[in-house]
C-alpha atoms as a PDB file:
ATOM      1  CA  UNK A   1      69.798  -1.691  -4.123  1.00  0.00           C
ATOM      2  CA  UNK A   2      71.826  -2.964  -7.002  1.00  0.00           C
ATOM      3  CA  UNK A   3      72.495  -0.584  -9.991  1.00  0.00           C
ATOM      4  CA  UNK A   4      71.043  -1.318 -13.254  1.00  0.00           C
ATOM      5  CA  UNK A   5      74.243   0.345 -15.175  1.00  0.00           C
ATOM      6  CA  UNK A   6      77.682   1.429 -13.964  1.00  0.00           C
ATOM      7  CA  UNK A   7      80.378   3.500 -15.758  1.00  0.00           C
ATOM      8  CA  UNK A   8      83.558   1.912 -14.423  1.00  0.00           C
ATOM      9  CA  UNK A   9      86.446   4.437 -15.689  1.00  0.00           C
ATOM     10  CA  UNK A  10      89.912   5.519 -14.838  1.00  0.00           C
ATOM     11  CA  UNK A  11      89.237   9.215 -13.705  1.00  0.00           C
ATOM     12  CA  UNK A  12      86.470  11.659 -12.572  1.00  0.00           C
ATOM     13  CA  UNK A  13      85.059  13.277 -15.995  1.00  0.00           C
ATOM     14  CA  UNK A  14      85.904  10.432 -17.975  1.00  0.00           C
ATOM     15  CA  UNK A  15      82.421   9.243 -17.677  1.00  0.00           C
ATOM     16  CA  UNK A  16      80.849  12.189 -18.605  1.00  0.00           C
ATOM     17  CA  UNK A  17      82.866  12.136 -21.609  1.00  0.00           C
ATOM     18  CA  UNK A  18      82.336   8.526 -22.986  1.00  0.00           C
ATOM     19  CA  UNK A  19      78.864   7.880 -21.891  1.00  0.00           C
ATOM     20  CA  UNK A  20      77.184  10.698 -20.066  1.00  0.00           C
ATOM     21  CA  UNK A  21      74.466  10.931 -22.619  1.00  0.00           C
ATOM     22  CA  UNK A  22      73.832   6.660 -22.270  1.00  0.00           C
ATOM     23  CA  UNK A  23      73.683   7.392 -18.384  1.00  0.00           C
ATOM     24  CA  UNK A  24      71.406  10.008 -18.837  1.00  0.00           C
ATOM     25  CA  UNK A  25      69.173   8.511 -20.965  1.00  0.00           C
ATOM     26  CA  UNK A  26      69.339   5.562 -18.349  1.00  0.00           C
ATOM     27  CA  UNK A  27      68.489   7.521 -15.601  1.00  0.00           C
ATOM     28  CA  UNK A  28      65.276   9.130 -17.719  1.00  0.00           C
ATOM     29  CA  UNK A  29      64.598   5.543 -18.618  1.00  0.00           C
ATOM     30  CA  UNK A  30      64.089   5.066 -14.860  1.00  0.00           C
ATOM     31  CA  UNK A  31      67.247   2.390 -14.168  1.00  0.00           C
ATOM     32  CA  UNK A  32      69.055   2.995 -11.441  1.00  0.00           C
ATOM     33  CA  UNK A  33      72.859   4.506 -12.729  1.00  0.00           C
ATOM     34  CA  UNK A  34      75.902   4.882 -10.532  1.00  0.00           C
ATOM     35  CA  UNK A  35      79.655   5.745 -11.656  1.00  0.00           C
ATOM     36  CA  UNK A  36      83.004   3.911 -10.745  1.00  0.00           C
ATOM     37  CA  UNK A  37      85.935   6.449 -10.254  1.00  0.00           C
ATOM     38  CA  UNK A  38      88.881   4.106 -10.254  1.00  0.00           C
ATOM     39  CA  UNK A  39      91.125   6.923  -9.205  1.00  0.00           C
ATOM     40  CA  UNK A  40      91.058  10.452  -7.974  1.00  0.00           C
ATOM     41  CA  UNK A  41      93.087  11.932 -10.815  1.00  0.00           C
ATOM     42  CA  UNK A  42      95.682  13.341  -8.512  1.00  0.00           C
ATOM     43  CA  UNK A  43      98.157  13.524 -10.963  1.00  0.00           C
ATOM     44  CA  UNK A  44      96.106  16.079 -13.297  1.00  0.00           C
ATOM     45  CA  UNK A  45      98.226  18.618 -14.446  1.00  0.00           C
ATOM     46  CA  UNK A  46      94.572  21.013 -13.218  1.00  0.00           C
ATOM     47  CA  UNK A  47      92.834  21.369 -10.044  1.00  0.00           C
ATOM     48  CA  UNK A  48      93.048  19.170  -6.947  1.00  0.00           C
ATOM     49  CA  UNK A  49      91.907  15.753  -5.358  1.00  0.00           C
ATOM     50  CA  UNK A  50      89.556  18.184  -3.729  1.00  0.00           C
ATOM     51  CA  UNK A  51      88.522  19.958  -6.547  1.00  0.00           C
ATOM     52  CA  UNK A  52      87.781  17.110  -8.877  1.00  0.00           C
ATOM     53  CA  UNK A  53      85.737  15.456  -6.029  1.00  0.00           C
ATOM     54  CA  UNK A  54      83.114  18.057  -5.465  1.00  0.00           C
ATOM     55  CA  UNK A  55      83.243  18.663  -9.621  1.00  0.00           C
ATOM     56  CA  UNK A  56      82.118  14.802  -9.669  1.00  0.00           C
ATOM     57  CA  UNK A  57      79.330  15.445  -7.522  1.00  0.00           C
ATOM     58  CA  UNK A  58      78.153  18.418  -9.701  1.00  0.00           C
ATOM     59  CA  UNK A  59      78.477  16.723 -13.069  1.00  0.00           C
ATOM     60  CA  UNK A  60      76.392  13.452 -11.095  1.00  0.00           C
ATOM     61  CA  UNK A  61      73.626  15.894  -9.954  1.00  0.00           C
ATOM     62  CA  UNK A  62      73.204  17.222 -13.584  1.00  0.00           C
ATOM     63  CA  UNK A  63      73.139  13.857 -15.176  1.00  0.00           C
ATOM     64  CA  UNK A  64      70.851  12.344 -12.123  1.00  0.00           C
ATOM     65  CA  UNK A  65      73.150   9.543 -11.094  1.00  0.00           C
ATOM     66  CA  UNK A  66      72.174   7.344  -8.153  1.00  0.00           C
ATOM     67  CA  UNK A  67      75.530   6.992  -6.990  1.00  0.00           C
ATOM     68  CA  UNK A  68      78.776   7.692  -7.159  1.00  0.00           C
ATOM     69  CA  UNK A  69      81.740   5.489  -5.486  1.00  0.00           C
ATOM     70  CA  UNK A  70      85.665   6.319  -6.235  1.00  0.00           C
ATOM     71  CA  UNK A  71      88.393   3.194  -5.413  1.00  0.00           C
ATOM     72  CA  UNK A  72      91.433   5.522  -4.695  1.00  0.00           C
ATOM     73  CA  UNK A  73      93.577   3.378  -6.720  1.00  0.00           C
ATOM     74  CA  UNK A  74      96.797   5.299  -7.534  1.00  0.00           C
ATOM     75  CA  UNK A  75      96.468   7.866 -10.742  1.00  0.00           C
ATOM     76  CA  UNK A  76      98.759   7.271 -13.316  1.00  0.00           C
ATOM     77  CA  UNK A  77      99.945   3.429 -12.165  1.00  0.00           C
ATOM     78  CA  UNK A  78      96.518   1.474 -12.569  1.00  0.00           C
ATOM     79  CA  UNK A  79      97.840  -2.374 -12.888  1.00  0.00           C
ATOM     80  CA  UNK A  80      95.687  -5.587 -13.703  1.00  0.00           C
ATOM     81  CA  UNK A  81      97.441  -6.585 -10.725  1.00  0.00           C
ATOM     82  CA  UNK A  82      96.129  -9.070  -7.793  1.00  0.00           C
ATOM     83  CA  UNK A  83      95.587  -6.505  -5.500  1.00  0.00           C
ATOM     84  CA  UNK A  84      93.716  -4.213  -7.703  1.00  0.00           C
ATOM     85  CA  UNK A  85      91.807  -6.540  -8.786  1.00  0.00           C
ATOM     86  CA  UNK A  86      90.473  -7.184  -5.061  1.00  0.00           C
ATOM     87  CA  UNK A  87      89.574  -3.495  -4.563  1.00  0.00           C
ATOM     88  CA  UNK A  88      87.647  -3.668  -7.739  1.00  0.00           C
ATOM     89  CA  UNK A  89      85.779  -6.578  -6.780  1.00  0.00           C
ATOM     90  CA  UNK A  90      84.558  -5.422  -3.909  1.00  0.00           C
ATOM     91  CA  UNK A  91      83.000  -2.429  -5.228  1.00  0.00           C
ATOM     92  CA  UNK A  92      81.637  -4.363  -7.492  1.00  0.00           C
ATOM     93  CA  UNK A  93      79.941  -6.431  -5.038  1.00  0.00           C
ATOM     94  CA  UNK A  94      78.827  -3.618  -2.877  1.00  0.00           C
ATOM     95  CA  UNK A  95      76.931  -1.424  -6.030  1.00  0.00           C
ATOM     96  CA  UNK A  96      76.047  -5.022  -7.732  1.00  0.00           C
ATOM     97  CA  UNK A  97      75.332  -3.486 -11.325  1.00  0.00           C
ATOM     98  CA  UNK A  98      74.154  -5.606 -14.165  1.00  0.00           C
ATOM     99  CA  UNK A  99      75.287  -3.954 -16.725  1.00  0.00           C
ATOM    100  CA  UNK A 100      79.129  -1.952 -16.730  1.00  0.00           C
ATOM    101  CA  UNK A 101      80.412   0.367 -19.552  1.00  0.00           C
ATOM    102  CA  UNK A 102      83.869   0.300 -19.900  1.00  0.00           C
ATOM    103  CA  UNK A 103      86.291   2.373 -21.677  1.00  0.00           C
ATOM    104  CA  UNK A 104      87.755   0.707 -25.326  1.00  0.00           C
ATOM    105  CA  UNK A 105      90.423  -1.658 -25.115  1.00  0.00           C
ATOM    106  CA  UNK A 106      93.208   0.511 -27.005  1.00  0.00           C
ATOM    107  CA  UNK A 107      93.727   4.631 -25.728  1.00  0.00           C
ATOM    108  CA  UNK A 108      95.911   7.320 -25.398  1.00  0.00           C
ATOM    109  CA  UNK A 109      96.112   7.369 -22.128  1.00  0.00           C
ATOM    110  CA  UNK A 110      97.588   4.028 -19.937  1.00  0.00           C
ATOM    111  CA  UNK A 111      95.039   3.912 -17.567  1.00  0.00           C
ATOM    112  CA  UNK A 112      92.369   3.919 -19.675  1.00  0.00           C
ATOM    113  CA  UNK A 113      93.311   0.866 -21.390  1.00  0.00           C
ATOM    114  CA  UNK A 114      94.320  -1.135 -18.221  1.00  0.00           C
ATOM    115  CA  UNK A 115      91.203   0.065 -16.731  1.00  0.00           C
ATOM    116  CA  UNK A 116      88.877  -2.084 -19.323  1.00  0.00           C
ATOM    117  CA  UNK A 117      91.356  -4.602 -18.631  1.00  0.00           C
ATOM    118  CA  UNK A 118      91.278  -4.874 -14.919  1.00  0.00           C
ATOM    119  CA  UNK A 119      87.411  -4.228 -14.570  1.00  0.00           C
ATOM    120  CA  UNK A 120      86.587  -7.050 -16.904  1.00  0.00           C
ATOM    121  CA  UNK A 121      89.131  -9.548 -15.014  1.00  0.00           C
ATOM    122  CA  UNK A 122      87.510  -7.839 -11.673  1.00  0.00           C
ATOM    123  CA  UNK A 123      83.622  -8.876 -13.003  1.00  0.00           C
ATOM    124  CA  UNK A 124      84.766 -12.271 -13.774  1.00  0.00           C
ATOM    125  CA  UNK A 125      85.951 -13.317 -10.172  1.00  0.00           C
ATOM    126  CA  UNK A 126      83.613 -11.082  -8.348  1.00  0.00           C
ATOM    127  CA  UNK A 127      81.494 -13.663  -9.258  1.00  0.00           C
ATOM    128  CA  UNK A 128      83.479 -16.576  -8.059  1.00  0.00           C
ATOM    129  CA  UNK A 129      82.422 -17.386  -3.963  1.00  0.00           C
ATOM    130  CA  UNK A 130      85.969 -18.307  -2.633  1.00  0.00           C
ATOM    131  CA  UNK A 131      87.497 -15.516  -3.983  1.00  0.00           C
ATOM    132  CA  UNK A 132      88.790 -13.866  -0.809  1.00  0.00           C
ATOM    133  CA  UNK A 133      87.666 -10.046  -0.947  1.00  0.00           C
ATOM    134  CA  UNK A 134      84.816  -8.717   1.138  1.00  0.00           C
ATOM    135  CA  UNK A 135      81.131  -8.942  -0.271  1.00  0.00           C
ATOM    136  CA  UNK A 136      78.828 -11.703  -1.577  1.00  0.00           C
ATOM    137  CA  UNK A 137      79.895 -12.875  -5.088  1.00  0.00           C
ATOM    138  CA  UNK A 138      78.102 -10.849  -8.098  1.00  0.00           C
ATOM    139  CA  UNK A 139      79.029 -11.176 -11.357  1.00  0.00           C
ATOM    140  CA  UNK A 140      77.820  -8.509 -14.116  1.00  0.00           C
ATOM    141  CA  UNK A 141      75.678  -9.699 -17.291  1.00  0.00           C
ATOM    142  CA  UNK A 142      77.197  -7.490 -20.159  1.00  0.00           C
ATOM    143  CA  UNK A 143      80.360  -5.540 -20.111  1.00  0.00           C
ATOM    144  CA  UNK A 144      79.881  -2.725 -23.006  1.00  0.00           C
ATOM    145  CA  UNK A 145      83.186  -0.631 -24.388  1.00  0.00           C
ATOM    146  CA  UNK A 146      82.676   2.862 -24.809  1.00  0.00           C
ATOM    147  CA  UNK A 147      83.739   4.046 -28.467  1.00  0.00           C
ATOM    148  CA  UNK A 148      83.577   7.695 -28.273  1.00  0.00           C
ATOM    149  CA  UNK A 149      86.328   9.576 -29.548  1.00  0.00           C
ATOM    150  CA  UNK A 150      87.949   6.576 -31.180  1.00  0.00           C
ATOM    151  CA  UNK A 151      89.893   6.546 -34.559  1.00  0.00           C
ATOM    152  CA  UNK A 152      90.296   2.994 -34.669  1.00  0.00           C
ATOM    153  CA  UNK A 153      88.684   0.956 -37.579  1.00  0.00           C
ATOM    154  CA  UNK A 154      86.783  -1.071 -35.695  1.00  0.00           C
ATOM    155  CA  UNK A 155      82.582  -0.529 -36.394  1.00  0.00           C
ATOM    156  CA  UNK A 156      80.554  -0.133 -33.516  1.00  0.00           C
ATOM    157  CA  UNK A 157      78.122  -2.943 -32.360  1.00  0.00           C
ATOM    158  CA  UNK A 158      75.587  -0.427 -31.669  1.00  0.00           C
ATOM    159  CA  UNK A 159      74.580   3.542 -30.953  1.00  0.00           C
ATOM    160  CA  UNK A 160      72.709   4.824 -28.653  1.00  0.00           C
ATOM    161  CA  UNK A 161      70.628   7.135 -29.484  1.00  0.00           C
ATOM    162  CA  UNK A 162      71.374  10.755 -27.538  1.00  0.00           C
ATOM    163  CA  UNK A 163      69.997  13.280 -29.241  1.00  0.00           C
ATOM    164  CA  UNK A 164      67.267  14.419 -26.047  1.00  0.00           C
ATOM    165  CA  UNK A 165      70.146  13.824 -23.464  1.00  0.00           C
ATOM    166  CA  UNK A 166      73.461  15.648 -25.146  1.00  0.00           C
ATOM    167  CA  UNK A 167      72.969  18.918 -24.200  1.00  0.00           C
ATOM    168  CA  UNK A 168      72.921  17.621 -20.364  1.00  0.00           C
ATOM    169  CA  UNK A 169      76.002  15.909 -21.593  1.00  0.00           C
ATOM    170  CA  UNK A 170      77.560  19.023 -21.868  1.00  0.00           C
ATOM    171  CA  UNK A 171      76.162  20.180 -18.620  1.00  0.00           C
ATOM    172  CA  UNK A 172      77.663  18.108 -17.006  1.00  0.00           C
ATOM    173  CA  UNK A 173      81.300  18.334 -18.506  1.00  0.00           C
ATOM    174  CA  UNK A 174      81.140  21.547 -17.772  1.00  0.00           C
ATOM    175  CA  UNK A 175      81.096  21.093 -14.021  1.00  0.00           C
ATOM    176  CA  UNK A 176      84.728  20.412 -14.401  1.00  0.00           C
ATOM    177  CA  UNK A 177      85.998  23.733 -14.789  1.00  0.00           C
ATOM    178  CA  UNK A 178      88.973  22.909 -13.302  1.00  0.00           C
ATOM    179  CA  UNK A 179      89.730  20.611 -16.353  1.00  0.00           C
ATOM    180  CA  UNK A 180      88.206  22.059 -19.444  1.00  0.00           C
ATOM    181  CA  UNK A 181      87.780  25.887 -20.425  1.00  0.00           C
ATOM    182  CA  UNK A 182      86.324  27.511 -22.954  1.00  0.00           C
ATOM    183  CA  UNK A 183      89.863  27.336 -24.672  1.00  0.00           C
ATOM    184  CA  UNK A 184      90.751  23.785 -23.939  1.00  0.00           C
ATOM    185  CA  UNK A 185      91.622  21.845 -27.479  1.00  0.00           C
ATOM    186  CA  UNK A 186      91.485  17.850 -26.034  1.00  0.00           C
ATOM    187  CA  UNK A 187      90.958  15.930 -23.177  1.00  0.00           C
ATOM    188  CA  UNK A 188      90.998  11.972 -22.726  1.00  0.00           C
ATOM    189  CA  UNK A 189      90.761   9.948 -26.020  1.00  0.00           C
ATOM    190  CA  UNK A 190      90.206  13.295 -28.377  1.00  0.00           C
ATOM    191  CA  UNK A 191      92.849  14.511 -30.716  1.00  0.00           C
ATOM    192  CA  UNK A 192      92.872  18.848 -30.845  1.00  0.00           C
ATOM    193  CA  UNK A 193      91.388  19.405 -34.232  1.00  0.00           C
ATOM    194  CA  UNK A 194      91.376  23.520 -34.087  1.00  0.00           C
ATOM    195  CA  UNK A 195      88.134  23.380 -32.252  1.00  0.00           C
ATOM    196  CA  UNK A 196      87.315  24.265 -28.686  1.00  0.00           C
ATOM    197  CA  UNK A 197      86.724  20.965 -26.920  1.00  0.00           C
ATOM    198  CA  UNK A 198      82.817  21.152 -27.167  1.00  0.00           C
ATOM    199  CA  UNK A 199      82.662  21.720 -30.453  1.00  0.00           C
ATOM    200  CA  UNK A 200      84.840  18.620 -31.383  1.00  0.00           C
ATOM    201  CA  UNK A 201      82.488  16.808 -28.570  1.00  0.00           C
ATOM    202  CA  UNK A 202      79.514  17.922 -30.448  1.00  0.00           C
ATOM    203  CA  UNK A 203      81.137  17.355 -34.140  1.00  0.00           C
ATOM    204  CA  UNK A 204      81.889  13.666 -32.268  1.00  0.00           C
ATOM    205  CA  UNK A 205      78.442  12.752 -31.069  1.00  0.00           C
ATOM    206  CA  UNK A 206      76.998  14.156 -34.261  1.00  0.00           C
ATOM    207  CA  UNK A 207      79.127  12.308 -36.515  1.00  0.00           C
ATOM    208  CA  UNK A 208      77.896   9.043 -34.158  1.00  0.00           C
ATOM    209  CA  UNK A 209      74.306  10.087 -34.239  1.00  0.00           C
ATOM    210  CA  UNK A 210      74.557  10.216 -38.035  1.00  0.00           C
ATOM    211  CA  UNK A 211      75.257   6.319 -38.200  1.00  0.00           C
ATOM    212  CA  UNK A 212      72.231   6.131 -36.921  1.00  0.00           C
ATOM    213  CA  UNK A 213      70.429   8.702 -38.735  1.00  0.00           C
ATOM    214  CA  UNK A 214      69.445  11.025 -35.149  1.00  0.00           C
ATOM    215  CA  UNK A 215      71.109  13.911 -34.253  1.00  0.00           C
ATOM    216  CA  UNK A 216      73.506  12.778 -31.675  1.00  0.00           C
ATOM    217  CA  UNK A 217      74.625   9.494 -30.326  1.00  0.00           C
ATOM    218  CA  UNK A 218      77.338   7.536 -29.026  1.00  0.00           C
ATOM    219  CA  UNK A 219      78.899   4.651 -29.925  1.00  0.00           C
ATOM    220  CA  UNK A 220      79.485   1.211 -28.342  1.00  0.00           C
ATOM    221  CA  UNK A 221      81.408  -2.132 -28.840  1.00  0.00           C
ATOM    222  CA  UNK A 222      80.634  -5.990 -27.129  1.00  0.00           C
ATOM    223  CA  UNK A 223      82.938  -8.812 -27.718  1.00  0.00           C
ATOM    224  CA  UNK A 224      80.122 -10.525 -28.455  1.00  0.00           C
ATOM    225  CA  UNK A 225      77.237 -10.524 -30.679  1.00  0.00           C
ATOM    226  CA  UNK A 226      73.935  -8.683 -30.117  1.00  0.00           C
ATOM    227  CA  UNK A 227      71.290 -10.389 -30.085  1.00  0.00           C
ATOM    228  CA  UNK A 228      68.065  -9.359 -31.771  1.00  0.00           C
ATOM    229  CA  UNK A 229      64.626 -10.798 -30.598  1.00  0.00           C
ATOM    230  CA  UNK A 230      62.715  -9.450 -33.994  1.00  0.00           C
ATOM    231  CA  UNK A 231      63.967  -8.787 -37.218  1.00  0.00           C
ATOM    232  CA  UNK A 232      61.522  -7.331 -38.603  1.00  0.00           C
ATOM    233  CA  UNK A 233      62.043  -4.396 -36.257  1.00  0.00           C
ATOM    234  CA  UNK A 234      65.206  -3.440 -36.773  1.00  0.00           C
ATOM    235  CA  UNK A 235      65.770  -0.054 -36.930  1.00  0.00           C
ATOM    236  CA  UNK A 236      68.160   2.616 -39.212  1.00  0.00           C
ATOM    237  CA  UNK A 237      66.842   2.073 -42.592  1.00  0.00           C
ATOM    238  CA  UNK A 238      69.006   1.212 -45.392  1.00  0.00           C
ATOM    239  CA  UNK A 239      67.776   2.565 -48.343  1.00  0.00           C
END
């Protein structure tokens, strides 16, 4: 069956920390959810291939995901390169999802960047029927960038609303023990402020939430313009 939303990210956890309240609520909303594990993270400075693996499949159980897939493209050398490209696209064609969140454009880390990059070139020619990788063409209806943790300028498009779904959030982020500890100061896209990481995840979705006056949320960018189908119900009031 095809999946209603997929995370597409460079490593297992980075999900959980971008979006795993937005799959969440996706799941509760009763869409089908999977995640897209680009690599394995073998070149962690923590844990193992192994270890990260079955820490995946906890943090999926916790957050309800339908499924979880992983390309085995090489940690630490993702490339918008031909040949990446094809083993995207034929994921993509095999979990069919209509809707893919994406890490930002811009990050820290290399392979977060080059992984919005070579997913979005990946959804365009999945779509395209003489493009010579396994699977029947599918091409995705919205790519979405996941803004959590960013210190760029740039305003969000939109928020979703987390607030019933963050403590699961943390759940699940917690599976990967191997990664984060009670002591652990950053991870991914967040700077160490002083705090232990959940607090500054907490601080981050509350700070997110706050745009859109709830008590936790995360934030999300499109290249293009939302639309809205009434005006007269939009919500977060201005006064």
């Amino acid at each position: 069956m095809p999946l209603d939303l997929l995370a597409a990210v460079a490593h297992p956890d980075d999900a959980e920390l971008l979006a795993g309240g937005t799959l969440a609520k996706a799941v509760d909303a009763g869409h089908r959810v999977g995640i897209l594990d680009l690599t394995r993270g073998e070149l962690g400075s923590r844990g193992s291939v192994e270890i990260r693996a079955a820490e995946a499949a906890a943090a999926s159980a916790v957050l309800g995901i339908h499924e979880r897939a992983n390309a085995g493209l090489p940690d630490g050398h993702l490339q918008n390169s031909d040949a990446m490209r094809r083993v995207v696209i034929e994921q993509l064609r095999r979990l069919r999802p209509r809707v893919i969140i994406l890490p930002y454009l811009v990050g820290r880390h290399p392979d977060h960047r080059l992984a919005a990059e070579l997913v979005r070139d990946a959804a365009f020619l999945s779509g395209l029927k003489n493009y010579p990788a396994d699977g029947e063409p599918w091409k995705p209806t919205k790519l979405i960038h996941a803004m959590s943790y960013r210190e760029d300028a740039v305003k969000p498009g939109f928020v979703v609303d987390t607030t019933a779904q963050f403590e699961r959030k943390l759940q699940a982020i917690a599976c990967y023990a191997s990664q984060f500890t009670p002591d652990t100061v950053q991870a991914g896209e967040l700077y160490p402020t002083g705090q232990p990481l959940f607090d500054l995840i907490r601080t981050q979705d509350a700070h997110a939430g706050s745009l859109i006056r709830v008590a936790y949320g995360e934030r999300f960018w499109t290249e293009e313009t939302v639309a809205v189908e009434d005006i007269v119900q939009l919500g977060v009031h201005t006064l």
